[in-house]
Protein backbone atom coordinates (compact mmCIF):
# COMPACT_ATOMS: atom_id res chain seq x y z
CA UNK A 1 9.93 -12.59 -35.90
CA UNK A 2 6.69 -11.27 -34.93
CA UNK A 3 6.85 -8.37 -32.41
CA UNK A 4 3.24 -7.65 -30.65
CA UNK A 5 3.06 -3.72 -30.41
CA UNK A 6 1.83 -2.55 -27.06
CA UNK A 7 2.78 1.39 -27.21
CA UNK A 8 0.44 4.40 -28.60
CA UNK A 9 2.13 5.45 -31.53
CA UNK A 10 1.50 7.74 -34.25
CA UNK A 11 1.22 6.94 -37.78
CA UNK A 12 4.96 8.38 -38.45
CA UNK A 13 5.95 6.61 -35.18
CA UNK A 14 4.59 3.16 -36.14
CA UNK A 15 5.96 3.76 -39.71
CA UNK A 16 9.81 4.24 -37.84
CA UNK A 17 9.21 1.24 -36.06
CA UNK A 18 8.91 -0.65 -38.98
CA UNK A 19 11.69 0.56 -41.00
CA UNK A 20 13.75 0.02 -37.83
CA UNK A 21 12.65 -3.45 -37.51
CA UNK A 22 13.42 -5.10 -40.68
CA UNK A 23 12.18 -8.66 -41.37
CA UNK A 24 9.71 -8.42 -38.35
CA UNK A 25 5.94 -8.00 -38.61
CA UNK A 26 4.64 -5.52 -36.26
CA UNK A 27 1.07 -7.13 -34.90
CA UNK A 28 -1.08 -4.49 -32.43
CA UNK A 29 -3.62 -6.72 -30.11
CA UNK A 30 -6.53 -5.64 -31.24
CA UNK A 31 -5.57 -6.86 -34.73
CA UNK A 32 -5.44 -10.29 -32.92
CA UNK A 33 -2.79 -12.70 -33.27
CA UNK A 34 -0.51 -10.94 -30.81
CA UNK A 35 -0.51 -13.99 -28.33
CA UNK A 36 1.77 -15.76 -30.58
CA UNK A 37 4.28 -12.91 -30.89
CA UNK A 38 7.66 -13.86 -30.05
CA UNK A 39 9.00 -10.11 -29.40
CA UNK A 40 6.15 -7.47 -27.02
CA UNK A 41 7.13 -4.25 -26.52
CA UNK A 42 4.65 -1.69 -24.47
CA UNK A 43 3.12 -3.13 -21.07
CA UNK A 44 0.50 -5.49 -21.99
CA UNK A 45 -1.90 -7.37 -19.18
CA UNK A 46 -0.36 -9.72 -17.23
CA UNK A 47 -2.82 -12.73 -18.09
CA UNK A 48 -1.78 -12.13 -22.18
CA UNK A 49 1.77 -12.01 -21.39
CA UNK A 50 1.15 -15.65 -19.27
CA UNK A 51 -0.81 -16.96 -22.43
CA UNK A 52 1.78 -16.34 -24.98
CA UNK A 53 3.58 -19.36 -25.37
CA UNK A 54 6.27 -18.46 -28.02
CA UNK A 55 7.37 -15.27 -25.97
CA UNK A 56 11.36 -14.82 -25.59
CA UNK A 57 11.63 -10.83 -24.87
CA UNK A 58 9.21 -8.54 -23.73
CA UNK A 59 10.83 -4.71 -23.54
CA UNK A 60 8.75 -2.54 -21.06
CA UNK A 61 8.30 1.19 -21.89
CA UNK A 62 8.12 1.58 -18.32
CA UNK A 63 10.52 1.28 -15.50
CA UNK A 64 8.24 -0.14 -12.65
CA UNK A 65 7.47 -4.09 -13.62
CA UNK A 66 5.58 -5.28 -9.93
CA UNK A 67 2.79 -6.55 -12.26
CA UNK A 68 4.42 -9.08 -13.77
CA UNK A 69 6.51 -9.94 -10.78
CA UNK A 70 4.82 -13.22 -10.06
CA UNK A 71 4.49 -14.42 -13.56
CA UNK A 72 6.34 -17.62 -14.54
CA UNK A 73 9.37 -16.79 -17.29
CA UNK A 74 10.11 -19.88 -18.87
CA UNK A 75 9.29 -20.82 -22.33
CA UNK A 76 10.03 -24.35 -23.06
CA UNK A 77 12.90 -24.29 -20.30
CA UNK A 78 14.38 -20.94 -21.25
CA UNK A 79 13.83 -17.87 -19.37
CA UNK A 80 11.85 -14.98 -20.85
CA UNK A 81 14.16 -12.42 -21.10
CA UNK A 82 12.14 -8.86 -19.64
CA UNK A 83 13.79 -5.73 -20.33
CA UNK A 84 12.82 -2.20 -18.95
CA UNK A 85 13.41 1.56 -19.07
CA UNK A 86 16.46 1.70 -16.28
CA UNK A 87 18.20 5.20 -16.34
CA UNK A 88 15.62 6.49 -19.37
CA UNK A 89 13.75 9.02 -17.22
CA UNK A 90 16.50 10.26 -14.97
CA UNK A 91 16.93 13.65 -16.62
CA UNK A 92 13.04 14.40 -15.99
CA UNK A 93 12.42 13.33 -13.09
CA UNK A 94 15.62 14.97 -11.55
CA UNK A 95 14.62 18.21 -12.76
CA UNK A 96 10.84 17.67 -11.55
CA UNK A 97 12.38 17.02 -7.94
CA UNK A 98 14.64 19.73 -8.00
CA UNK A 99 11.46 22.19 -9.20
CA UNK A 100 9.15 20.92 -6.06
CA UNK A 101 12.47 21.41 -3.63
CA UNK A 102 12.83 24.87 -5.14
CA UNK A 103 8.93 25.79 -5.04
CA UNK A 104 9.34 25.37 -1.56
CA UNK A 105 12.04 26.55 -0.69
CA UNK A 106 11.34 29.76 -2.40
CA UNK A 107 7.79 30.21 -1.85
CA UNK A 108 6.34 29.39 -5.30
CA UNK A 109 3.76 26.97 -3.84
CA UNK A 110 2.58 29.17 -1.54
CA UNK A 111 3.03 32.57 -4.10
CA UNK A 112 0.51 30.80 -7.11
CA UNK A 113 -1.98 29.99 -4.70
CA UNK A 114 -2.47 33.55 -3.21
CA UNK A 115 -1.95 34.93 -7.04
CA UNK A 116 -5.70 33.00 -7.59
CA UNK A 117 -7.15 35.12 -4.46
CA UNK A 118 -5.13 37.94 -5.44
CA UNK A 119 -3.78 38.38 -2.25
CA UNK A 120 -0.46 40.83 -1.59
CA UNK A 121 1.70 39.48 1.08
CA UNK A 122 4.21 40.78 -0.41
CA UNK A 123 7.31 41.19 2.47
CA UNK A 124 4.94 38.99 4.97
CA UNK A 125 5.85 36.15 2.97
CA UNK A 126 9.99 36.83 3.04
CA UNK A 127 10.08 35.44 6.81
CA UNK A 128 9.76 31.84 5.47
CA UNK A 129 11.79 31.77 2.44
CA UNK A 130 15.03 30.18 2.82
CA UNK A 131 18.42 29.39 0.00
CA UNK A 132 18.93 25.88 -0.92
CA UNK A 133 22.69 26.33 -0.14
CA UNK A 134 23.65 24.21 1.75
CA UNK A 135 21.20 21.57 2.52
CA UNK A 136 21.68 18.28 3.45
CA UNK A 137 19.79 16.09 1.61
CA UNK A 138 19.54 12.55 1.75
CA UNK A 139 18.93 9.95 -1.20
CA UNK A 140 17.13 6.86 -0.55
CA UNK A 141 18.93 4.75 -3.54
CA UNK A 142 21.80 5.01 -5.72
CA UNK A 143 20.01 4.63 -9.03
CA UNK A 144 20.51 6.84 -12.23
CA UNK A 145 17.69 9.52 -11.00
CA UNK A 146 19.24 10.39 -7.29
CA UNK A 147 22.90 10.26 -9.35
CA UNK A 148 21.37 13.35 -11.58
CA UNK A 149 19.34 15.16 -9.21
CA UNK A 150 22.70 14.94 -7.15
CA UNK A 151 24.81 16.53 -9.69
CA UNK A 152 21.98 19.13 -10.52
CA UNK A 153 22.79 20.17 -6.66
CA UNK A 154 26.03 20.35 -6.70
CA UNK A 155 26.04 24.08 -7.94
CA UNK A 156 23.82 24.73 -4.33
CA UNK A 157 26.79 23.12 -2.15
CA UNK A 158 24.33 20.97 -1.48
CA UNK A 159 25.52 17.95 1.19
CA UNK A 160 24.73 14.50 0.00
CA UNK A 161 23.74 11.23 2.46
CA UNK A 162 22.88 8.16 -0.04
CA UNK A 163 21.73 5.72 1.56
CA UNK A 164 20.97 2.15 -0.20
CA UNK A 165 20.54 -1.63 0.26
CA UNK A 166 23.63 -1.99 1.68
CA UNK A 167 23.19 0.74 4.95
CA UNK A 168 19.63 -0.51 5.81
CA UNK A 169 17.20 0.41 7.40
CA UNK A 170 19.64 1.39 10.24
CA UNK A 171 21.46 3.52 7.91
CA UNK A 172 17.96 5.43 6.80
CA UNK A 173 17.06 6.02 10.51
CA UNK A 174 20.53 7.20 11.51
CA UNK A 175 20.43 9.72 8.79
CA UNK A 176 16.87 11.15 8.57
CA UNK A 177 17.13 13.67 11.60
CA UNK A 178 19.80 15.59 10.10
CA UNK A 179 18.08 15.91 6.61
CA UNK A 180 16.61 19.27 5.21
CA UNK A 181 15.65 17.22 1.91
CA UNK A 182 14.54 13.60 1.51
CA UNK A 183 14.43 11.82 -2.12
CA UNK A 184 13.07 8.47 -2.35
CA UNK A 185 13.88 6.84 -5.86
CA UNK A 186 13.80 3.46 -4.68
CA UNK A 187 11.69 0.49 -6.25
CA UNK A 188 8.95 -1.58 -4.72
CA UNK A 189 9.91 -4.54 -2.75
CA UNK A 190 9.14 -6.65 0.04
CA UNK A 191 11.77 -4.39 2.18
CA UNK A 192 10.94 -0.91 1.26
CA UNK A 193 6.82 -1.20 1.41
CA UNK A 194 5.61 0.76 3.72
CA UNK A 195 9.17 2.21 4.30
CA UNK A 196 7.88 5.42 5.75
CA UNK A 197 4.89 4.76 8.21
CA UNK A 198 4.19 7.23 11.02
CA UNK A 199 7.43 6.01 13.18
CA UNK A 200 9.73 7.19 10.73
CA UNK A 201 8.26 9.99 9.79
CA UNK A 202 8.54 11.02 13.47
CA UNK A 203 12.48 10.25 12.90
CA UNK A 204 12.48 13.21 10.50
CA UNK A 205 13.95 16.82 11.03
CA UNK A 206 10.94 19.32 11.73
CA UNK A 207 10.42 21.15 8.80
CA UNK A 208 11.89 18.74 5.92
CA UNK A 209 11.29 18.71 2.40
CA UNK A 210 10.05 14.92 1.43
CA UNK A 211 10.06 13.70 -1.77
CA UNK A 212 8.91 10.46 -3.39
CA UNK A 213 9.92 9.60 -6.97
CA UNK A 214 9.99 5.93 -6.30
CA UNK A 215 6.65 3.87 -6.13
CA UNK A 216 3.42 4.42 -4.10
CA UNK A 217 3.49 1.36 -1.53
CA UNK A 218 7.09 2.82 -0.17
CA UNK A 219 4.33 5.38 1.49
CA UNK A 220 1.66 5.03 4.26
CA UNK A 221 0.15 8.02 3.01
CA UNK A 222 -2.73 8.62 5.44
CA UNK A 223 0.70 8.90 7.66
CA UNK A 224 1.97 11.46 5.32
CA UNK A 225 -1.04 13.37 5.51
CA UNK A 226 -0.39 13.82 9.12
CA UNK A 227 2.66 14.69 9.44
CA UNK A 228 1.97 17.59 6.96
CA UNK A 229 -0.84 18.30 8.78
CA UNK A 230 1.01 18.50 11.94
CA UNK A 231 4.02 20.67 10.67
CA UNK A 232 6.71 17.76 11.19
CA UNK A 233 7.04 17.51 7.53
CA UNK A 234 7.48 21.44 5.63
CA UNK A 235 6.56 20.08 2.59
CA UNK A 236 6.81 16.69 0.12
CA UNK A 237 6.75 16.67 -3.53
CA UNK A 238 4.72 13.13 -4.41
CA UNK A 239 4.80 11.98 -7.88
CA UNK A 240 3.73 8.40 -6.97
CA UNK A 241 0.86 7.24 -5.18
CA UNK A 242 -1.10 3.46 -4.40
CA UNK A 243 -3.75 4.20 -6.76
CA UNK A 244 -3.48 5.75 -9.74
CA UNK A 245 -5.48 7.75 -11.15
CA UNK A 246 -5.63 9.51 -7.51
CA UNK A 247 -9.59 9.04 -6.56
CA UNK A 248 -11.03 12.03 -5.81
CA UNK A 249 -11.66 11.37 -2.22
CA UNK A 250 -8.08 10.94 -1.17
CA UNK A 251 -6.81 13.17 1.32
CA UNK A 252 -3.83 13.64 -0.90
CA UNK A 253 -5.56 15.98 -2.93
CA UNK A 254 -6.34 18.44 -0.33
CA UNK A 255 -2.77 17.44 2.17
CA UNK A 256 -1.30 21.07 3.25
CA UNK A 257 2.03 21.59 1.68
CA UNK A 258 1.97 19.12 -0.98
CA UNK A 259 2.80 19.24 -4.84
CA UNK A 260 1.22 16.30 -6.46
CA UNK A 261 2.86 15.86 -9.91
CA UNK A 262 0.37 13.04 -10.54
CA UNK A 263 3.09 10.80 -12.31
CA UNK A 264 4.69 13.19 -15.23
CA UNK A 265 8.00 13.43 -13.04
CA UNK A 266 9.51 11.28 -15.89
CA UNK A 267 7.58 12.95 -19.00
CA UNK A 268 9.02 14.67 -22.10
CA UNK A 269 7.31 15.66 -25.47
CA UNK A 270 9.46 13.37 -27.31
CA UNK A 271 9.32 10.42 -24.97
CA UNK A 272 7.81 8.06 -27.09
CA UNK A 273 10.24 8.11 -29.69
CA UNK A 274 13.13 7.77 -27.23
CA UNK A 275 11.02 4.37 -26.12
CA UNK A 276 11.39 3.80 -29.71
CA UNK A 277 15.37 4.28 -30.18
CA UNK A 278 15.70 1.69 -26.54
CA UNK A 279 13.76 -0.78 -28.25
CA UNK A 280 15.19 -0.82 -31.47
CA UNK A 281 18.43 -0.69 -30.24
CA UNK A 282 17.84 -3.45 -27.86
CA UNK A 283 16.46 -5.19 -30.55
CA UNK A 284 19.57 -5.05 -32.89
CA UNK A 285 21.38 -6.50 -29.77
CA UNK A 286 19.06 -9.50 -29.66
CA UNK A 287 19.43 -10.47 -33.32
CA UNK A 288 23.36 -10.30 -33.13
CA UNK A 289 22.58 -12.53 -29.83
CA UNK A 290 24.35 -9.35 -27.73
CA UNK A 291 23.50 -8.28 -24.14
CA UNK A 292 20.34 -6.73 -23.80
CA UNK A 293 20.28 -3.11 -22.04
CA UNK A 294 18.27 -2.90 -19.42
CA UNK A 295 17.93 -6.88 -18.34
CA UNK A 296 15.11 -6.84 -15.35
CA UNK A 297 16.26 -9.39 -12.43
CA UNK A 298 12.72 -10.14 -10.64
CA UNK A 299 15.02 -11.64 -7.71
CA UNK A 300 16.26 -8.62 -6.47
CA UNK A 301 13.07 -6.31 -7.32
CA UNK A 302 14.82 -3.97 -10.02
């Protein structure tokens, strides 16, 4: 079995790899021969993925997958299976939301950027603080990151509104004028782009705390800019945006009231290896012809 590596690895990493993957040859692109690689793991372009003709599982190191949505998955009359990262980043990004909610809440935004002009506001600033305790806070999706960050709340007596597939988008709109805190975890799909446009943002409660940990297109963002601008949102912690790398000109960069985590919500220092251990162990499963982890239905858009 021939396995095309698309990851950055070190030397020791690649070297793990291969002791994990016994009896498979381990082929990077730019060696060449990669398109005939029955195995990819990493995110290759979408055009080599199409050309490889004896591809049967391709395991993401990613959990997004909207550029290879409209790819055709059958080899020979069997479907390609595509396997990604479901669940894998939940502890990081969790913590990363609950660290922008916190910032805010607390002041720390506002606190590092007078520390740089080495202004004392000292007990001017204690007006706006507020406690965390209990907010209500509602989660856009039911997926493993918005099931973490809810139990990291608990200790806060925090109150809880999920809403999902199932409520709608008359469930969202019923809900978002009583939220302190919004989290948006949800994937990209023909349903949630463009989710929150200016109308909905003028459903929100004055002063709320949005977050998006989801993807980019849920967010008309020259809309978010304005309702920062205008006060109606207090603050929104965007890890996510259309284009990434962020060009320079967008007003994101310069948006009152906004922590841009520029797309490390879900980053450790030992996250490549634990993209490792997923792939090896879903690789075990596929030569015992098990259930992969992780199985990617392009149907439904997760």
């Amino acid at each position: 079995m021939r396995i095309g590596l698309h990851v950055s690895l070190t030397d020791e990493q690649a070297q793990r790899l291969r002791q994990g993957a016994v009896g498979c040859e381990i082929v990077r692109p730019d060696a060449g021969g990669a398109a005939d690689c029955e195995v990819i793991f990493g995110n290759p372009e979408p055009l080599d993925v199409q050309a490889n003709a004896a591809l049967q599982w391709m395991q993401l190191e990613s959990v997004g997958f909207g550029e290879y949505a409209d790819l055709d998955w059958q080899r020979d009359g069997k479907d390609v299976i595509v396997t990604n990262l479901a669940g894998f980043f939940a502890d990081p990004v969790a913590e990363t939301a609950l660290a922008g909610i916190l910032a805010f809440y607390r002041g720390l935004d506002r606190l590092i950027r007078i520390q740089a002009s080495r202004d004392w506001l000292g007990d001017t600033l204690r007006p706006d603080l507020k406690t965390l305790r209990g907010a209500r806070v509602l989660m856009l999706g039911r997926g493993a990151i918005n099931l973490r960050l809810a139990d990291l709340l608990q200790p806060f007596g925090c109150t809880i509104v999920t809403v999902a597939r199932r409520e709608g988008v008359a469930g969202l709109d019923a809900a978002l004028g009583d939220a302190d805190i919004i989290v948006c975890t949800v994937p990209s799909t023909p349903q949630t782009r463009d989710l929150f446009n200016q109308a909905r943002f003028a459903r929100v409660k004055q002063g709320a705390i949005f977050c998006n940990f989801g993807r980019g297109t849920l967010v008309d963002e020259a809309a978010l800019v304005e309702a920062l601008s205008s006060g109606v949102l207090g603050g929104a912690v965007i890890d996510v945006s259309r284009a990434e790398p962020l060009p320079q000109g967008n007003p994101l960069w310069s948006a009152p009231n906004l922590i841009l985590t520029q797309h490390t919500g879900g980053g450790t220092g030992d996250e490549i290896d634990r993209k490792i251990d997923v792939f090896l162990a879903n690789l075990d499963r596929l030569k015992a012809d098990q259930p992969l982890h992780g199985v990617v239905d392009f149907s439904r858009g997760y």
